[in-house]
Protein backbone atom coordinates (compact mmCIF):
# COMPACT_ATOMS: atom_id res chain seq x y z
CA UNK A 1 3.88 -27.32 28.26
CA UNK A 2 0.58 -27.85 26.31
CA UNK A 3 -1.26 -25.17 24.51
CA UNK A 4 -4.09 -23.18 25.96
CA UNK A 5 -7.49 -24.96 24.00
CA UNK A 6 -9.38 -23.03 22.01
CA UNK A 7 -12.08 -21.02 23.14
CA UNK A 8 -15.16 -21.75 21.08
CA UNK A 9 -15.65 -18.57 18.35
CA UNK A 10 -18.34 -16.05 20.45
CA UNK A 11 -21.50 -15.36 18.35
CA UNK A 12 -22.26 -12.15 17.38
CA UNK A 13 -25.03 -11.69 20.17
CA UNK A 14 -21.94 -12.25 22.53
CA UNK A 15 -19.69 -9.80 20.76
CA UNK A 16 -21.88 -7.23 20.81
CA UNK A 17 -21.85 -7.68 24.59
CA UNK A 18 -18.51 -7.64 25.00
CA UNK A 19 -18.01 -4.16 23.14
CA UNK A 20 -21.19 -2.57 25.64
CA UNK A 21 -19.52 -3.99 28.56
CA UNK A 22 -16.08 -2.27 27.59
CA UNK A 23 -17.69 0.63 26.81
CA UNK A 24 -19.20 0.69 23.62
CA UNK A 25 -22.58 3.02 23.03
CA UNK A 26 -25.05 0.67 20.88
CA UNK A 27 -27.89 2.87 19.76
CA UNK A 28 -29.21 0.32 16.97
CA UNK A 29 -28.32 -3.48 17.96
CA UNK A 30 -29.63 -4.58 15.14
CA UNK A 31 -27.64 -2.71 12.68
CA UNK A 32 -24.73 -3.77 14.74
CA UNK A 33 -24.87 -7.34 14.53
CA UNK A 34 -25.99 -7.22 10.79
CA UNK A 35 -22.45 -4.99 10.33
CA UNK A 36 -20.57 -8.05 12.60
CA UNK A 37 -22.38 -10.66 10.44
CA UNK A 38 -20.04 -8.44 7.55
CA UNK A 39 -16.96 -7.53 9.65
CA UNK A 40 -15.06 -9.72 11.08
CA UNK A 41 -15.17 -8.54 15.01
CA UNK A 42 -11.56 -8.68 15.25
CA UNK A 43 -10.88 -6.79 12.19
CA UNK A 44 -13.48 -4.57 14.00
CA UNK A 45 -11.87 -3.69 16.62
CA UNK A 46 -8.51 -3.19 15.63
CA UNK A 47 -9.72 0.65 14.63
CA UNK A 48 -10.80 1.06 18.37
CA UNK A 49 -6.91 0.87 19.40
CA UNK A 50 -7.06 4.77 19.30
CA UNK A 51 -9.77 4.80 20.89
CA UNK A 52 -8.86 2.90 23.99
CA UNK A 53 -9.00 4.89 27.29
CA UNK A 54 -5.42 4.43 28.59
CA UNK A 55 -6.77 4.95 32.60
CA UNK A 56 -8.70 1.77 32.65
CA UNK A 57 -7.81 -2.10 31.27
CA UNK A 58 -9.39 -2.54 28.01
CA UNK A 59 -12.12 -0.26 27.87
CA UNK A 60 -13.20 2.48 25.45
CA UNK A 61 -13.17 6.46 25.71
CA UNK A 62 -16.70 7.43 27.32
CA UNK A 63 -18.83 8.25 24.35
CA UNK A 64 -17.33 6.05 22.00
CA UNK A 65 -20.31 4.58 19.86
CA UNK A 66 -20.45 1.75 17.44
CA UNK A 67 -21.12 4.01 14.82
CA UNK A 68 -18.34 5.53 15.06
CA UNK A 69 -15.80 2.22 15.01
CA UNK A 70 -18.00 1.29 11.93
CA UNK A 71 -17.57 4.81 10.48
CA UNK A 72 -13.39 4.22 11.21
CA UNK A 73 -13.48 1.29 9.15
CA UNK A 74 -15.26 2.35 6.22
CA UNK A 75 -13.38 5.45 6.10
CA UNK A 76 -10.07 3.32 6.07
CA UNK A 77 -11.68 1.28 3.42
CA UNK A 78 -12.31 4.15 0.93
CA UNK A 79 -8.86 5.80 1.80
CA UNK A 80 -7.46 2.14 0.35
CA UNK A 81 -9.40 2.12 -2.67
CA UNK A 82 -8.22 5.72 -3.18
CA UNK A 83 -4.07 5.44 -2.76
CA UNK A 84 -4.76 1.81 -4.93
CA UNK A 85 -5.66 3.95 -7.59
CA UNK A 86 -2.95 6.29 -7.83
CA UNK A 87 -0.59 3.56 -7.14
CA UNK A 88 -1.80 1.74 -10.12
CA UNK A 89 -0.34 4.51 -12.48
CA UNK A 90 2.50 4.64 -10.86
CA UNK A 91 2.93 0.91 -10.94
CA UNK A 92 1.87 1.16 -14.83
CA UNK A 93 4.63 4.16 -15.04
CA UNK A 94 7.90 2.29 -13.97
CA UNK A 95 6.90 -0.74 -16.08
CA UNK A 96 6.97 1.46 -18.90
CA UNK A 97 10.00 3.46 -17.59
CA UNK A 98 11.86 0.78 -17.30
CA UNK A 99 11.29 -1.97 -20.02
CA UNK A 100 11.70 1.24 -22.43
CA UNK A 101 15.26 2.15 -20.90
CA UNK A 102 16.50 -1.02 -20.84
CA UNK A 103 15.38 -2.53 -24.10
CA UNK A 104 17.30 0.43 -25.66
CA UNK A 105 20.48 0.30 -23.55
CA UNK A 106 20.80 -3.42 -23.30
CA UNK A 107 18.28 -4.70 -25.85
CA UNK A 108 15.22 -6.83 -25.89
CA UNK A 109 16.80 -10.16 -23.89
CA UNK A 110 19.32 -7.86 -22.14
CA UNK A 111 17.21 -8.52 -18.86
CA UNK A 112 18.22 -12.08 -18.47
CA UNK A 113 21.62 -11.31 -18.51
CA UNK A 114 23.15 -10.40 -15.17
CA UNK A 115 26.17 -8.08 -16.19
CA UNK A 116 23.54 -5.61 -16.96
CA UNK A 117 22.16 -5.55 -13.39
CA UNK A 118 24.39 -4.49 -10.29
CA UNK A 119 23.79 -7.59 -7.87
CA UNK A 120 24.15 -11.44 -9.78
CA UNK A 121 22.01 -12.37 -6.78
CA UNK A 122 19.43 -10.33 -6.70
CA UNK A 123 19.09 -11.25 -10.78
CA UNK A 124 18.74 -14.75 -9.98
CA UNK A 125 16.26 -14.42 -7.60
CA UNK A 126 14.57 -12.18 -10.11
CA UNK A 127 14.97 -14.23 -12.77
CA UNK A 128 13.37 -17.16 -10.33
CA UNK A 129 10.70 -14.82 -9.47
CA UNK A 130 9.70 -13.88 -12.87
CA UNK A 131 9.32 -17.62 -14.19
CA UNK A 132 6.78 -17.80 -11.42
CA UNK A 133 4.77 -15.12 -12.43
CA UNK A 134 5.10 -16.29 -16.00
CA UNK A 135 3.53 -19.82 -15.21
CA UNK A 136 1.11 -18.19 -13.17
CA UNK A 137 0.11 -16.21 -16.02
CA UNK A 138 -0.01 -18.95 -18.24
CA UNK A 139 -4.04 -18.46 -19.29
CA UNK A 140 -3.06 -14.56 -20.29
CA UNK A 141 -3.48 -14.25 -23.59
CA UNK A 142 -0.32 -11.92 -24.35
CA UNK A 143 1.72 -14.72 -22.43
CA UNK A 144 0.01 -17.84 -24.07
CA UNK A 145 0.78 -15.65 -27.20
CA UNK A 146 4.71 -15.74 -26.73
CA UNK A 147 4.63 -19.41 -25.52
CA UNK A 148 3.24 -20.64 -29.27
CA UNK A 149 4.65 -17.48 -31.89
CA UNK A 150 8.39 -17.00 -29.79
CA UNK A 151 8.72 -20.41 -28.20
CA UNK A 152 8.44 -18.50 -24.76
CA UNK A 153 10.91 -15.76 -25.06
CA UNK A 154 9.53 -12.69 -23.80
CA UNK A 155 11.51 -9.08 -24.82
CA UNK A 156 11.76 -6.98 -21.47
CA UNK A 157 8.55 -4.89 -22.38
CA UNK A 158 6.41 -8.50 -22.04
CA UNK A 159 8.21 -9.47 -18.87
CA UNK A 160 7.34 -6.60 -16.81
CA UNK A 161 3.75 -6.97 -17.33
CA UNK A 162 3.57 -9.77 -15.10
CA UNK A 163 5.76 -8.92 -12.49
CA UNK A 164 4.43 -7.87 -8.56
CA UNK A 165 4.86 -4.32 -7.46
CA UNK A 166 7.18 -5.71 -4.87
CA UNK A 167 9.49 -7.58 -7.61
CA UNK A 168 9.42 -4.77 -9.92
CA UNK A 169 10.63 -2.50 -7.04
CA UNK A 170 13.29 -5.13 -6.83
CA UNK A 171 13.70 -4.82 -10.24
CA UNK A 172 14.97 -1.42 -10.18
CA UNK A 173 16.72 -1.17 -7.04
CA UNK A 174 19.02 -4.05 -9.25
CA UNK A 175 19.49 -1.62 -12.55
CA UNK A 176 22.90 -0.11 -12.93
CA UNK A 177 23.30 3.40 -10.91
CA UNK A 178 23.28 4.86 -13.97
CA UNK A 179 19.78 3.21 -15.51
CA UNK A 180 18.54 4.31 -12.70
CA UNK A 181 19.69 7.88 -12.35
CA UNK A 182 18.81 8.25 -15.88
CA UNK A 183 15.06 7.14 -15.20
CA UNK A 184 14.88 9.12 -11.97
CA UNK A 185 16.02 12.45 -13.18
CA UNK A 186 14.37 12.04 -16.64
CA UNK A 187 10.97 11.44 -15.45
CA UNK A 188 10.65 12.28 -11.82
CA UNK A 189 13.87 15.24 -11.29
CA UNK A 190 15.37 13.44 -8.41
CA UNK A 191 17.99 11.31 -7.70
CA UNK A 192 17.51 7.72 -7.62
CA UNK A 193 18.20 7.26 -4.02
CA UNK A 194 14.73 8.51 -3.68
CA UNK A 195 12.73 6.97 -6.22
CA UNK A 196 14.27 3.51 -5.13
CA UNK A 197 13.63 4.09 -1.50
CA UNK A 198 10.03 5.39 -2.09
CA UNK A 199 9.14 2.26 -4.10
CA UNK A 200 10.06 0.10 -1.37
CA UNK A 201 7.77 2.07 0.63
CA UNK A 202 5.17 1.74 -1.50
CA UNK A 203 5.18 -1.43 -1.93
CA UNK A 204 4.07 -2.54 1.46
CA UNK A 205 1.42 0.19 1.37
CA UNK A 206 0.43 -1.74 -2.04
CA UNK A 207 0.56 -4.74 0.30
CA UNK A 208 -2.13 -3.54 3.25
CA UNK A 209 -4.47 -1.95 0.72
CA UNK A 210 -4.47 -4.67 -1.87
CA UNK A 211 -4.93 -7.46 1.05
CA UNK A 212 -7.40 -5.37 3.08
CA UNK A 213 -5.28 -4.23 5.92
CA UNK A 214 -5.88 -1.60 7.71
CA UNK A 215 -3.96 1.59 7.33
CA UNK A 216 -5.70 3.90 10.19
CA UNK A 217 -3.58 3.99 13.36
CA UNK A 218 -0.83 1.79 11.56
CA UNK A 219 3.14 2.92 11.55
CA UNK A 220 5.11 2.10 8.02
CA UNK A 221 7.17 -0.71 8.57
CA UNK A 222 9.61 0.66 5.85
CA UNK A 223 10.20 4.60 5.92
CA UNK A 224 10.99 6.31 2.95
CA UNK A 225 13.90 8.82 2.51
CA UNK A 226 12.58 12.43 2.67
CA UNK A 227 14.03 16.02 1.45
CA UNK A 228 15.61 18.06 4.31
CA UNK A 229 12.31 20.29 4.28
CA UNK A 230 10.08 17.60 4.02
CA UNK A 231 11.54 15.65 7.10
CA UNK A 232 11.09 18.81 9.65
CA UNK A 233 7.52 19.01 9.02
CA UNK A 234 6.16 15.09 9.16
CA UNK A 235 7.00 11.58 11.10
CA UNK A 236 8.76 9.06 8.27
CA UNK A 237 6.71 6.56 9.53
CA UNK A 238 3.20 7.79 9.47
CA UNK A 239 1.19 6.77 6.80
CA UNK A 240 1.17 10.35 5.35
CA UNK A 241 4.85 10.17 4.52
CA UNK A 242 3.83 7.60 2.82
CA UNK A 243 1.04 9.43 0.27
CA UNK A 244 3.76 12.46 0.41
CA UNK A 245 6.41 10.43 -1.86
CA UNK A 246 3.34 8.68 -3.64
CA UNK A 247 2.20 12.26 -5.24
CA UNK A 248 5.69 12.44 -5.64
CA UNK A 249 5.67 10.09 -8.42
CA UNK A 250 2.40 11.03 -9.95
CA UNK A 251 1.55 13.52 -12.56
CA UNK A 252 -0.03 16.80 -11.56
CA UNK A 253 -3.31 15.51 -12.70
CA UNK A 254 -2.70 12.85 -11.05
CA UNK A 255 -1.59 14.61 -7.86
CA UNK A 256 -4.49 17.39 -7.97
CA UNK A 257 -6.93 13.94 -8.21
CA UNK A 258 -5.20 12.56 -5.33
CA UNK A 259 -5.51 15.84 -3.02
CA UNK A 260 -9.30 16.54 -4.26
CA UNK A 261 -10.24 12.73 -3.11
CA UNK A 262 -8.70 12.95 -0.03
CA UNK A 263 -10.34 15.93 0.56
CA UNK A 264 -13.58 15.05 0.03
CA UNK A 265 -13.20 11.69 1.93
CA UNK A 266 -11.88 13.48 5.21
CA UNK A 267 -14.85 15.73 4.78
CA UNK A 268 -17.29 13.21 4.57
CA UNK A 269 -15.68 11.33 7.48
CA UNK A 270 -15.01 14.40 9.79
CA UNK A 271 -17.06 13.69 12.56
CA UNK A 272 -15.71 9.93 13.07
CA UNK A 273 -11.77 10.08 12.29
CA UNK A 274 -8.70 12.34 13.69
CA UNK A 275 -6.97 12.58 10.49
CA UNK A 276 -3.43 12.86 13.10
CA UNK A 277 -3.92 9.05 13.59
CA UNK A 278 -2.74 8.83 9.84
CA UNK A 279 0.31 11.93 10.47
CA UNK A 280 -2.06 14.18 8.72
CA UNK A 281 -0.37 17.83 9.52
CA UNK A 282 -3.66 20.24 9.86
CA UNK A 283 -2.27 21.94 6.21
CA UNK A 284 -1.32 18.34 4.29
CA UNK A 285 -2.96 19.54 1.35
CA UNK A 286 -0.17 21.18 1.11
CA UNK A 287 2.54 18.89 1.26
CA UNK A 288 0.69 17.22 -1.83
């Protein structure tokens, strides 16, 4: 059977008219095409999913104006460049966490042995990863550094600057049980099952903001473990869980920064978003 050809791409004159004849209120055309000539029109209209009107084949809720989907989108925008910042530190925190703790349990090289990890194969993968990452970061100057003073050997505290987020949640969902207990309860007061699960969480919301996804609407792909009290009240795979076990890991500064940004970006956004799209509980400033 032979593929369907290709439609040629609409132009933004003709997307425009698509999204009035499903429903869409244009009150400035103009505007609107100069914000498709910005927005890709099917990254666009992925924020209208929740605003689809169920009783009719692909049309809009009556009232729904352009404004608003563009309103959606920059919302989700800002929310990304928000939870990118506070996973930053945290990012920042476990590489210091855990190139600290090792170094002085196993030594400086004691990362490219694989007796001091709890899965061989999950070190050799790690140990494949990080020479990518290393060639990749060839033109750094703290790597190109180590290639002509150390002949390339990097102590664990070098390493782990140019690892992902991803691999350095890999990284300690490998350590020893009791590495990372130790690094868990010293820093964060919980066991490691948490901090290991919430890192693999993390990482794919590190993923969508970092590549531009969208968040709004979306379900996590991986849920995070909860506390008992904390599961009765939220969904583990709305994006709030999510930001729950981020503030989790952050300092109170860190956490009151977090709260006080969100705050002020629902606010500003109030009149365009349903914050319950996102598992936002009416009192989630609390859960913070």
């Amino acid at each position: 059977m032979e593929p369907r050809p290709i439609k040629h791409a609409k132009t933004f004159e003709e997307q425009l008219l698509i999204l009035q004849a499903r429903g869409i209120i244009v009150d400035n055309p103009q505007e609107a095409l100069a914000a498709l000539q910005k927005v890709n029109y099917y990254r666009l209209v992925a924020y209208g999913l929740t605003l689809k009107d169920e009783s009719k084949e692909d049309a809009y809720l009556e009232g729904t104006t352009f404004s608003k989907l563009i309103s959606m989108y920059e919302f989700d925008k800002k929310l990304r460049q928000i939870l990118l910042g506070a996973l930053e530190s945290i990012e920042i925190a476990f590489r210091a966490h855990i190139s600290y703790h090792h170094s002085h349990e196993y030594g400086a090289l004691g990362y490219l042995e694989s007796a001091n990890f709890s899965n061989p194969a999950y070190h050799e993968k790690f140990m494949s990863n990080l020479d990518r990452f290393i060639k990749d970061s060839k033109t750094e100057l703290f790597v190109a550094h180590h290639h002509t003073k150390y002949s390339g050997v990097f102590p664990v505290w070098v390493a782990i600057e140019v690892l992902s987020f991803s691999t350095l949640s890999m990284l300690f969902k490998n350590l020893k049980n009791k590495d990372k207990q130790y690094i868990s309860k010293h820093y964060y007061n919980v066991h490691f099952k948490y901090t290991q699960s919430w890192l693999h969480t993390l990482t794919t919301i590190r993923n969508i903001c970092a590549h531009h996804g969208r968040l709004y609407g979306k379900k996590l792909s991986i849920q995070p473990q909860l506390f008992d009290d904390i599961r009765e009240k939220v969904s583990t795979d709305d994006i709030f869980t999510a930001i729950i076990v981020l503030s989790k890991l952050l300092s109170s500064n860190e956490r009151l920064n977090l709260s006080t940004s969100l705050k002020a970006l629902i606010d500003e956004y109030d009149e365009y978003i349903d914050i319950t799209h996102l598992g936002f509980p009416k009192d989630w400033d609390n859960h913070l």
